[in-house]
Protein backbone atom coordinates (compact mmCIF):
# COMPACT_ATOMS: atom_id res chain seq x y z
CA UNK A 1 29.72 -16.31 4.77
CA UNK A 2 29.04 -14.22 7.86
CA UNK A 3 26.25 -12.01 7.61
CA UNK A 4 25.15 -12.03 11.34
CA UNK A 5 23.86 -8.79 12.18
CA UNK A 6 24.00 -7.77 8.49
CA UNK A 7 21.82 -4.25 7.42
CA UNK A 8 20.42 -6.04 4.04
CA UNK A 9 17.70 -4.08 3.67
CA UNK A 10 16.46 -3.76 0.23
CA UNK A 11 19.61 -5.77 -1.15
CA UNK A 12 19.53 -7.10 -4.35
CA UNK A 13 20.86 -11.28 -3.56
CA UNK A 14 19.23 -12.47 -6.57
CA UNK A 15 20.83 -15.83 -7.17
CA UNK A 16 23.09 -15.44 -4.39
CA UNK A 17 24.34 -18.55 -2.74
CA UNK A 18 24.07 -18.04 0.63
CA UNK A 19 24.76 -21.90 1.55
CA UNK A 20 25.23 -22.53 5.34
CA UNK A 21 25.43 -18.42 5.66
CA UNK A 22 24.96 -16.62 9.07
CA UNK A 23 22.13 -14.80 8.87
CA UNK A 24 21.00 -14.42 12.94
CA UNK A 25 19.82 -10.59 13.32
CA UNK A 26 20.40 -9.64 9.84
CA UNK A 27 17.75 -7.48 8.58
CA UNK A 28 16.46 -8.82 5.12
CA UNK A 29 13.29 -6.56 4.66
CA UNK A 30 12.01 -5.87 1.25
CA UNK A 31 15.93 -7.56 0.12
CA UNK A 32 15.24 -8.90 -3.59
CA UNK A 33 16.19 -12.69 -3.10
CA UNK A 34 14.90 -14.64 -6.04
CA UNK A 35 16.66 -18.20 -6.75
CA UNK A 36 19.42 -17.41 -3.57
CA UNK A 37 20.00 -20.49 -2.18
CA UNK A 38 19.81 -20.91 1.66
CA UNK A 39 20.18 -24.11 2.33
CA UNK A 40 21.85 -24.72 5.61
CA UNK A 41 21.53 -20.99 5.80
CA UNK A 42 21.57 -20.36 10.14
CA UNK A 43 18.80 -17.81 10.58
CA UNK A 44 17.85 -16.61 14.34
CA UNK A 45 15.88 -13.39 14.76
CA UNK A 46 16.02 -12.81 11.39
CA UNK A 47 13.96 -10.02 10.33
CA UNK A 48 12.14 -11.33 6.88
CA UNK A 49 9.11 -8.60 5.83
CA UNK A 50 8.27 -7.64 3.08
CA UNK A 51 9.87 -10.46 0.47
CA UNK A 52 9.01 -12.69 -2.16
CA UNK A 53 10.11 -15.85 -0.83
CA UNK A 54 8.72 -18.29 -4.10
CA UNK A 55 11.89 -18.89 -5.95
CA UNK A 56 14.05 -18.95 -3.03
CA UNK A 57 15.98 -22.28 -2.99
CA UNK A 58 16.35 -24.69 0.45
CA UNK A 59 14.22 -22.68 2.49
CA UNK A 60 13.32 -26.27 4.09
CA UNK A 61 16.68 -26.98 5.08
CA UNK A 62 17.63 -23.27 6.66
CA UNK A 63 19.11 -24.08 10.34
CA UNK A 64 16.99 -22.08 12.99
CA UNK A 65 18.65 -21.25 16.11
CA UNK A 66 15.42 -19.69 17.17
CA UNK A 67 12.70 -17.64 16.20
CA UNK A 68 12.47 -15.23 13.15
CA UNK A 69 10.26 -12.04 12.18
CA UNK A 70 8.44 -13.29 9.31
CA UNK A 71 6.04 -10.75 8.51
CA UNK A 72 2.32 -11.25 6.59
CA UNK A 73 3.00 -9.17 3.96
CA UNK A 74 5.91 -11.86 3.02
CA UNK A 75 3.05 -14.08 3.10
CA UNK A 76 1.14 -12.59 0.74
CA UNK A 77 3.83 -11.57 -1.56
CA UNK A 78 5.18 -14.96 -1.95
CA UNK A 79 1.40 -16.43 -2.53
CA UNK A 80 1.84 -18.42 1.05
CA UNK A 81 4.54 -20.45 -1.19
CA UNK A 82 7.13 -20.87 1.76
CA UNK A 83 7.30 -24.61 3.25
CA UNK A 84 6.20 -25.14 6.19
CA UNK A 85 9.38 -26.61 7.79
CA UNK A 86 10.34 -23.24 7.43
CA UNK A 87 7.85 -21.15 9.12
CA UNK A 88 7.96 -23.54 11.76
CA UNK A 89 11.71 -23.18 12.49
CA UNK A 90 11.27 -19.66 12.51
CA UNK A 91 8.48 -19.85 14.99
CA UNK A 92 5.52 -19.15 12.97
CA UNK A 93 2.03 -19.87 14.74
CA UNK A 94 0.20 -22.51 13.13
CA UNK A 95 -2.93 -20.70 12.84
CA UNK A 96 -0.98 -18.55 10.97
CA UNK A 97 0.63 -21.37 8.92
CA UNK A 98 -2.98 -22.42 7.84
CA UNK A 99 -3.36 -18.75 6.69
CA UNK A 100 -0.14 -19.35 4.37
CA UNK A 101 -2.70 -22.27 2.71
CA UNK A 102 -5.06 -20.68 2.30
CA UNK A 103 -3.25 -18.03 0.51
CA UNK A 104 -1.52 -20.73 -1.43
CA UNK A 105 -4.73 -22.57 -2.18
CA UNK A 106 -6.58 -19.70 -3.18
CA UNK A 107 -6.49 -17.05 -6.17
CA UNK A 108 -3.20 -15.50 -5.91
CA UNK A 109 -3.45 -12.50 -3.72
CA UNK A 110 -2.05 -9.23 -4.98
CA UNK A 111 -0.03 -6.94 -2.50
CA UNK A 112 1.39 -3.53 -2.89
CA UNK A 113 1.98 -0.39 -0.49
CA UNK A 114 2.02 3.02 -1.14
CA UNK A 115 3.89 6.19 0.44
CA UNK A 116 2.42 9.31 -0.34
CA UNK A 117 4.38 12.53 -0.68
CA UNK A 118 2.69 15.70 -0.70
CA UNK A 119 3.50 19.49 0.74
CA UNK A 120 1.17 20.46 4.07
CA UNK A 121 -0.47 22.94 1.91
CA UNK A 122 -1.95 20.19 0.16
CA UNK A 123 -2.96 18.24 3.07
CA UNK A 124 -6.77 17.97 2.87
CA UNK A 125 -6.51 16.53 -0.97
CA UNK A 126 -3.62 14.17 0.56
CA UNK A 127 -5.56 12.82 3.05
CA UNK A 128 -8.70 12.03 0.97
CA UNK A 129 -6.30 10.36 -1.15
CA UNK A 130 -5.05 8.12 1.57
CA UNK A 131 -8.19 7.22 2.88
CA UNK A 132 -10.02 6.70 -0.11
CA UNK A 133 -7.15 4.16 -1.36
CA UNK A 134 -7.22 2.43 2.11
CA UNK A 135 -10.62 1.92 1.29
CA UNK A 136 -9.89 0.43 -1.76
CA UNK A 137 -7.26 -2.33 -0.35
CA UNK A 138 -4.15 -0.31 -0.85
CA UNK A 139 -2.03 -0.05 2.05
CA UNK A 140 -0.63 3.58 2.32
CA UNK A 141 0.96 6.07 4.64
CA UNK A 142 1.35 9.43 4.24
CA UNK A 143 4.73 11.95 4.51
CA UNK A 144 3.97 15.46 4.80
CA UNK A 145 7.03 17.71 3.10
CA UNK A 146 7.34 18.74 7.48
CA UNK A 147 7.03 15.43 8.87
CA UNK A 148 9.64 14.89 12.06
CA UNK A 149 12.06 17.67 10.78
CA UNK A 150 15.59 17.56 12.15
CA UNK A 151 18.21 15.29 12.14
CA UNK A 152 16.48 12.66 11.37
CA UNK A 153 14.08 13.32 8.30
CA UNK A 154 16.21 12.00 5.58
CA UNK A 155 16.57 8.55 7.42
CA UNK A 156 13.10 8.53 7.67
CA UNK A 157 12.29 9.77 3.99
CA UNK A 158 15.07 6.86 2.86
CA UNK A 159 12.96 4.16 4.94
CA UNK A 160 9.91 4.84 3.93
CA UNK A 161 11.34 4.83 -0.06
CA UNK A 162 12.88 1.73 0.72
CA UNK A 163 9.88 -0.50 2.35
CA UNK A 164 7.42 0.97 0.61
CA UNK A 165 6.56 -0.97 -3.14
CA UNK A 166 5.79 2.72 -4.33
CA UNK A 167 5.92 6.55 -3.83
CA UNK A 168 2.67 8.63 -4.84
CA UNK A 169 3.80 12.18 -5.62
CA UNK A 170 1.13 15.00 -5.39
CA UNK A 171 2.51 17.62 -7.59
CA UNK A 172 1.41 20.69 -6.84
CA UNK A 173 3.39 24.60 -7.02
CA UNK A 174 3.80 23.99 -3.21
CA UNK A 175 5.24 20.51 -3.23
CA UNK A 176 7.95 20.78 -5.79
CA UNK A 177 9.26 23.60 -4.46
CA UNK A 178 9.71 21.69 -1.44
CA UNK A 179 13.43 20.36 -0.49
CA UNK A 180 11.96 17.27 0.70
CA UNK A 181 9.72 16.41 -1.53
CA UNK A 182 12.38 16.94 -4.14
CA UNK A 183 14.45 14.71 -2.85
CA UNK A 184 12.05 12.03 -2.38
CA UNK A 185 11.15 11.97 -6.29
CA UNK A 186 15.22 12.07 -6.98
CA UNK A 187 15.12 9.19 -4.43
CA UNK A 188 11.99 6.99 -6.28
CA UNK A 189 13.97 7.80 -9.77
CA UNK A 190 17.16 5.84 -8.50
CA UNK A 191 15.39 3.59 -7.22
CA UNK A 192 13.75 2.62 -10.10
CA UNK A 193 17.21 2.67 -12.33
CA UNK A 194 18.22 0.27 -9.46
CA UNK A 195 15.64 -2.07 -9.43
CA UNK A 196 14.48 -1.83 -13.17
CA UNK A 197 10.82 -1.61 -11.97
CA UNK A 198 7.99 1.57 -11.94
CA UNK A 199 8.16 3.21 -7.89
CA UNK A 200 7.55 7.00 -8.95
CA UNK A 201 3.79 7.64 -9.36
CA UNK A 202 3.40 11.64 -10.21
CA UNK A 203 -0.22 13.20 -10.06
CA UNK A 204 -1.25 16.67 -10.23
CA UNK A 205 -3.99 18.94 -8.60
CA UNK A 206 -2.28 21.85 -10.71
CA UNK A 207 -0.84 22.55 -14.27
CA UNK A 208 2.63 23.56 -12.36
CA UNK A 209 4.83 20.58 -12.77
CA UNK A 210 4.01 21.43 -16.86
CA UNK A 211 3.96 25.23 -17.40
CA UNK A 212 6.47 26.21 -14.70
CA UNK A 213 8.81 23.50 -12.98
CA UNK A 214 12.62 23.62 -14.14
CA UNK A 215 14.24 20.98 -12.41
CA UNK A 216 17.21 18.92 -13.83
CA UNK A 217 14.91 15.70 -13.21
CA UNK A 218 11.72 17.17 -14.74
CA UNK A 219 12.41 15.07 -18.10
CA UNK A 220 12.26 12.08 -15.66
CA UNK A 221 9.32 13.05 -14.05
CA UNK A 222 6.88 13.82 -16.99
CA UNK A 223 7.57 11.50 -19.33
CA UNK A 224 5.77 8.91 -17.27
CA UNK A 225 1.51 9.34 -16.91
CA UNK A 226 1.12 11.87 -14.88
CA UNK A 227 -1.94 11.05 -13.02
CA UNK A 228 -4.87 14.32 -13.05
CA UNK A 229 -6.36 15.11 -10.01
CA UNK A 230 -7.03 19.05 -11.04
CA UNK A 231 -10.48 18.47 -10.82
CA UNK A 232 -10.19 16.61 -7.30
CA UNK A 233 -13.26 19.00 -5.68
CA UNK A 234 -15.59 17.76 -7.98
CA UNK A 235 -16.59 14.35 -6.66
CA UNK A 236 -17.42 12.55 -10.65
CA UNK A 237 -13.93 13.59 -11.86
CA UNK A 238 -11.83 12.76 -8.97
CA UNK A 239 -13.76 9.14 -8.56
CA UNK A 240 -12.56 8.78 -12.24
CA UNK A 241 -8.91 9.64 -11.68
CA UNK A 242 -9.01 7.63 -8.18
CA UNK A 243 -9.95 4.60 -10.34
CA UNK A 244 -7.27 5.38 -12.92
CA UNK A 245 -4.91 5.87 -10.54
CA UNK A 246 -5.86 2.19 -9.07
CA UNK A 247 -5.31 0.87 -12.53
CA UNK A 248 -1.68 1.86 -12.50
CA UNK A 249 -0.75 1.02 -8.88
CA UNK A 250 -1.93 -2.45 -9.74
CA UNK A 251 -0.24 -2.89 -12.75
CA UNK A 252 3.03 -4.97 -13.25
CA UNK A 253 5.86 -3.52 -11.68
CA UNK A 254 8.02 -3.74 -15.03
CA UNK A 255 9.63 -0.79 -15.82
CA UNK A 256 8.57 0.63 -19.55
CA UNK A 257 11.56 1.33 -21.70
């Protein structure tokens, strides 16, 4: 199978058999690749971020041409279970090997990343947000309803849904009258039928998305927990509904029937 080159980006090639596959330049990041097989697999700059490599089968015997992008957060997603024949093959340091034991030796290490939507209007609640979960551990960016108009903010809404393990929605008046932030929540949705796992993460710092919204996907949207931030200026509520929120990022991904 030739895959050289290959966009795989968030793929599903669960129990694949990629046996003796071309892989070289193929992008693999955040690609779903539990029990594929790669043995004899040739890999050479290889882009592998942001996968679970545990259940992956003959990662020891994958044929490396040359160096690989394995990224940390694959790492720490697969609990530093990747052999080491591997990581050397693909050029891994060895400092950063002994990291990957330490990971593997230690309690298992939880990782997640957020992407937070939000309209400008709500920017100074937004950015609290996203500090005060970086604080916390979580690993989040923020995309303002504006961010890089033009030709190019779709691709960039698309990437950030796809690398991203899940998509914070502030939902305010402003924000879902917003275009773009519509379409990132229509975005999270189908992702989530796709992947049969919890990505859309609505809060509110209004009673809008109950008393007013129509939208064709509001059903969708509010039948989950809808995280309440209305209270988000007073600092004892909003420290309750940060650590609520907390609870459900770090929950199993599973999506509830």
């Amino acid at each position: 199978m030739n895959l050289t080159g290959a966009n795989l980006i968030s793929a599903t090639l669960c129990d694949a058999n990629l046996e003796s596959a071309h892989v070289s330049r193929a992008n693999l990041s955040n690609a779903q690749l539990a029990r594929a097989d790669l043995s004899g697999a040739h890999m050479w700059a290889t882009s592998v971020t942001n996968i679970d490599l545990t259940d992956v089968v003959g990662l020891d015997r994958v044929d490396h041409g040359g160096p690989s992008s394995i990224g940390i957060d694959t790492l720490y997603k697969s609990q530093g279970k990747i052999p080491d024949e591997f990581l050397r093959g693909a050029g891994v340091p060895e400092e950063i090997i002994e990291l990957a034991h330490s990971i593997r030796n230690g309690p298992p290490i939880q990782w997640y990343s957020c992407f937070i939507s939000y309209s400008t209007i709500d920017k100074v609640f937004a950015e609290r947000l996203h500090t005060d979960l970086e604080s916390k551990g979580v690993r989040c960016w923020l995309f303002s309803e504006d961010a890089k108009w033009g030709e190019t903010v779709w691709g960039e809404i698309d990437r950030g849904i796809k690398l991203y393990d899940k998509l914070v929605v502030v939902c305010s008046e402003h924000s879902l009258q917003s275009p773009a932030v519509l379409r990132e929540i229509e975005r999270g949705l189908q992702r989530e039928d796709r992947e049969k796992k919890n990505v859309l993460f609505p809060i509110r710092i209004d009673d809008y998305i109950f008393d007013k919204w129509e939208h064709e996907r509001k059903a969708d949207v509010v039948k989950k927990v809808v995280g309440d931030f209305r209270q988000w200026k007073n600092h004892g509520a909003y420290q309750k509904s940060l650590v609520k929120l907390l609870q459900d990022l770090q929950a199993t991904n599973s999506k509830q029937p």
